[in-house]
N, C-alpha and C. Protein backbone atom coordinates (compact mmCIF):
# COMPACT_ATOMS: atom_id res chain seq x y z
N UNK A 1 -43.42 -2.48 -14.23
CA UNK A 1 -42.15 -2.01 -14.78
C UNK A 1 -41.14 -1.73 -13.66
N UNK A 2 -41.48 -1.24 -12.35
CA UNK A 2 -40.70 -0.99 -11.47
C UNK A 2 -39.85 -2.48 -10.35
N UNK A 3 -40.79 -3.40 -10.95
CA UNK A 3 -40.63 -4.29 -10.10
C UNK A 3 -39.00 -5.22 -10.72
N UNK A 4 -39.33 -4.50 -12.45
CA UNK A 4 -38.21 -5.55 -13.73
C UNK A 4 -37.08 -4.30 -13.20
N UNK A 5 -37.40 -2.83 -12.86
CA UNK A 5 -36.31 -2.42 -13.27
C UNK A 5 -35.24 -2.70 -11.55
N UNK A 6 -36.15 -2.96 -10.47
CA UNK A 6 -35.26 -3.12 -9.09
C UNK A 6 -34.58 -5.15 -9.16
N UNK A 7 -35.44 -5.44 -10.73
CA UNK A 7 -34.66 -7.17 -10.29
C UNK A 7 -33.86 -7.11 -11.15
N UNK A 8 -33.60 -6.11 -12.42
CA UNK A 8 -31.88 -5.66 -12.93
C UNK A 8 -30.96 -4.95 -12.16
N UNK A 9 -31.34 -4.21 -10.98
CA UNK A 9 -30.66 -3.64 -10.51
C UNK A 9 -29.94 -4.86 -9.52
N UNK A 10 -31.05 -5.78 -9.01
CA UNK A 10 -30.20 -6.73 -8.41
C UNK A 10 -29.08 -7.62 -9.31
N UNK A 11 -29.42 -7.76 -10.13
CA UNK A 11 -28.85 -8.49 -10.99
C UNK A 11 -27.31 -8.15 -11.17
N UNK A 12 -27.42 -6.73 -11.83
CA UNK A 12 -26.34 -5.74 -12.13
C UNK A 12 -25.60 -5.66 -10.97
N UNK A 13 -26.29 -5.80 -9.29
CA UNK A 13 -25.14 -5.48 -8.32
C UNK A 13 -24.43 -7.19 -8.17
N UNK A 14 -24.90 -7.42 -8.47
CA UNK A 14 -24.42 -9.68 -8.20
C UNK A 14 -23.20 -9.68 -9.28
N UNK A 15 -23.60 -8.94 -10.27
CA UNK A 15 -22.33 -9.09 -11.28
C UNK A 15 -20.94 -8.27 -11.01
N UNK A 16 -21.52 -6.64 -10.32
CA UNK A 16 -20.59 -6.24 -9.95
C UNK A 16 -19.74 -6.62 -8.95
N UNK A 17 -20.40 -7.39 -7.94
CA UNK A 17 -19.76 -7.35 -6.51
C UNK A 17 -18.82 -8.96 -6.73
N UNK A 18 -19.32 -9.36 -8.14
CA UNK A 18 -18.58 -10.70 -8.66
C UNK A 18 -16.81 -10.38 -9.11
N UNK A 19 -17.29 -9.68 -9.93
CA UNK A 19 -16.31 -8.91 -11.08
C UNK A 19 -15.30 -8.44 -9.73
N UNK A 20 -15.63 -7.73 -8.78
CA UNK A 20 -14.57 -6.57 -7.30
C UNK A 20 -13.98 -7.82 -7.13
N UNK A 21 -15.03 -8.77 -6.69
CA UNK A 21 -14.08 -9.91 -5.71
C UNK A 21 -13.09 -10.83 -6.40
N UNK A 22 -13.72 -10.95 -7.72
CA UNK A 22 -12.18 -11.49 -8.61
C UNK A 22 -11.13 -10.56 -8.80
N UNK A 23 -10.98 -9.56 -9.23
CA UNK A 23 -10.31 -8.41 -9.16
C UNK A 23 -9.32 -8.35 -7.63
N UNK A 24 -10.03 -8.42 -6.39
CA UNK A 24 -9.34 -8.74 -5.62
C UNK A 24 -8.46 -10.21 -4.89
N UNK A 25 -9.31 -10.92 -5.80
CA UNK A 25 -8.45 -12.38 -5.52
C UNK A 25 -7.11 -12.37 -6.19
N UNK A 26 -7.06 -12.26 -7.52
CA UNK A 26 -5.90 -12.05 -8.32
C UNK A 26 -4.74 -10.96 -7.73
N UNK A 27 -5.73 -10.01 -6.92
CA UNK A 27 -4.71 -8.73 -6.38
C UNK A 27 -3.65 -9.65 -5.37
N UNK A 28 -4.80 -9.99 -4.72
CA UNK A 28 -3.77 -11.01 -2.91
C UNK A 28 -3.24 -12.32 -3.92
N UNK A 29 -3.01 -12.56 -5.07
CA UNK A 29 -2.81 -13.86 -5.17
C UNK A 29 -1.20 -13.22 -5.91
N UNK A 30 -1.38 -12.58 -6.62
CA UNK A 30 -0.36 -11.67 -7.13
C UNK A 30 0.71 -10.71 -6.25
N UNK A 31 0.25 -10.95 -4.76
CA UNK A 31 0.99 -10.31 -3.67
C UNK A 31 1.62 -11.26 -3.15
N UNK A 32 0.91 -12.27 -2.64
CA UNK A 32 1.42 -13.45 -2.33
C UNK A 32 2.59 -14.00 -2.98
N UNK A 33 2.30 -14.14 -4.18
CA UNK A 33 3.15 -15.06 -5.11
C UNK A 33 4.73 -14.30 -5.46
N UNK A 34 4.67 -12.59 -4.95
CA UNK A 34 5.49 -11.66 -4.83
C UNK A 34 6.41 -11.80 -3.34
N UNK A 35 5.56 -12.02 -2.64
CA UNK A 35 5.95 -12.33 -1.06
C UNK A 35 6.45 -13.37 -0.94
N UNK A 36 6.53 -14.54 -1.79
CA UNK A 36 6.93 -15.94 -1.70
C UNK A 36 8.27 -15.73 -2.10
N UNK A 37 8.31 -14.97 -3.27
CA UNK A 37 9.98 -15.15 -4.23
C UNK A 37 10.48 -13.96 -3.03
N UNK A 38 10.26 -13.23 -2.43
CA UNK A 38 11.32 -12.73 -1.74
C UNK A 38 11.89 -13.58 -0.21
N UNK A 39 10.65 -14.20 0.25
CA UNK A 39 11.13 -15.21 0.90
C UNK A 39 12.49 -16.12 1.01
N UNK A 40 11.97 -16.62 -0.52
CA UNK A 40 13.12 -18.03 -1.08
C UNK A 40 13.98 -17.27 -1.52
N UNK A 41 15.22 -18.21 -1.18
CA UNK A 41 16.64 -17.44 -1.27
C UNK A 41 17.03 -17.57 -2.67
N UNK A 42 17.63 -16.84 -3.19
CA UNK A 42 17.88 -16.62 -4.55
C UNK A 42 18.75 -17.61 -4.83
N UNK A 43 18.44 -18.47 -6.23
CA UNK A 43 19.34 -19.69 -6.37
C UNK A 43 20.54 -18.67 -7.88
N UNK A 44 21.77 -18.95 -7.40
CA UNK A 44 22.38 -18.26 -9.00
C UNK A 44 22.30 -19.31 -10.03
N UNK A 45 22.11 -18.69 -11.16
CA UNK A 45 21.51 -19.33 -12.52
C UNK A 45 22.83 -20.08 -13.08
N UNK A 46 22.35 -21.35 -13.90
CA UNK A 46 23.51 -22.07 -14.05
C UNK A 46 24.15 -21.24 -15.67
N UNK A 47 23.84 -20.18 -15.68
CA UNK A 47 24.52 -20.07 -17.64
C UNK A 47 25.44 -19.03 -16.87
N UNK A 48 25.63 -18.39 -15.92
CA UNK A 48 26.64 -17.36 -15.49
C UNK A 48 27.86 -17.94 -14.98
């Protein structure tokens, strides 16, 4: 029994440490993509 309950525990940390690192991809990808539009120079919109 001890042997099932330390190969869920592995299990459970593989999913967590899955779940952080997407969580942080989307974070830097969502910074990035923030950092880009301030970069590029603002074009004025053609309906004004």
């Amino acid at each position: 029994m001890l042997e099932n309950f330390l190969l869920s525990l592995g299990i459970m940390w593989q999913g967590m440490l899955g779940i952080f690192a997407v969580i942080l991809l989307i974070t830097f990808l969502v910074i990035f993509i923030q950092w880009c539009e301030k970069k590029l120079p603002e074009k004025p919109s053609k309906n004004e």
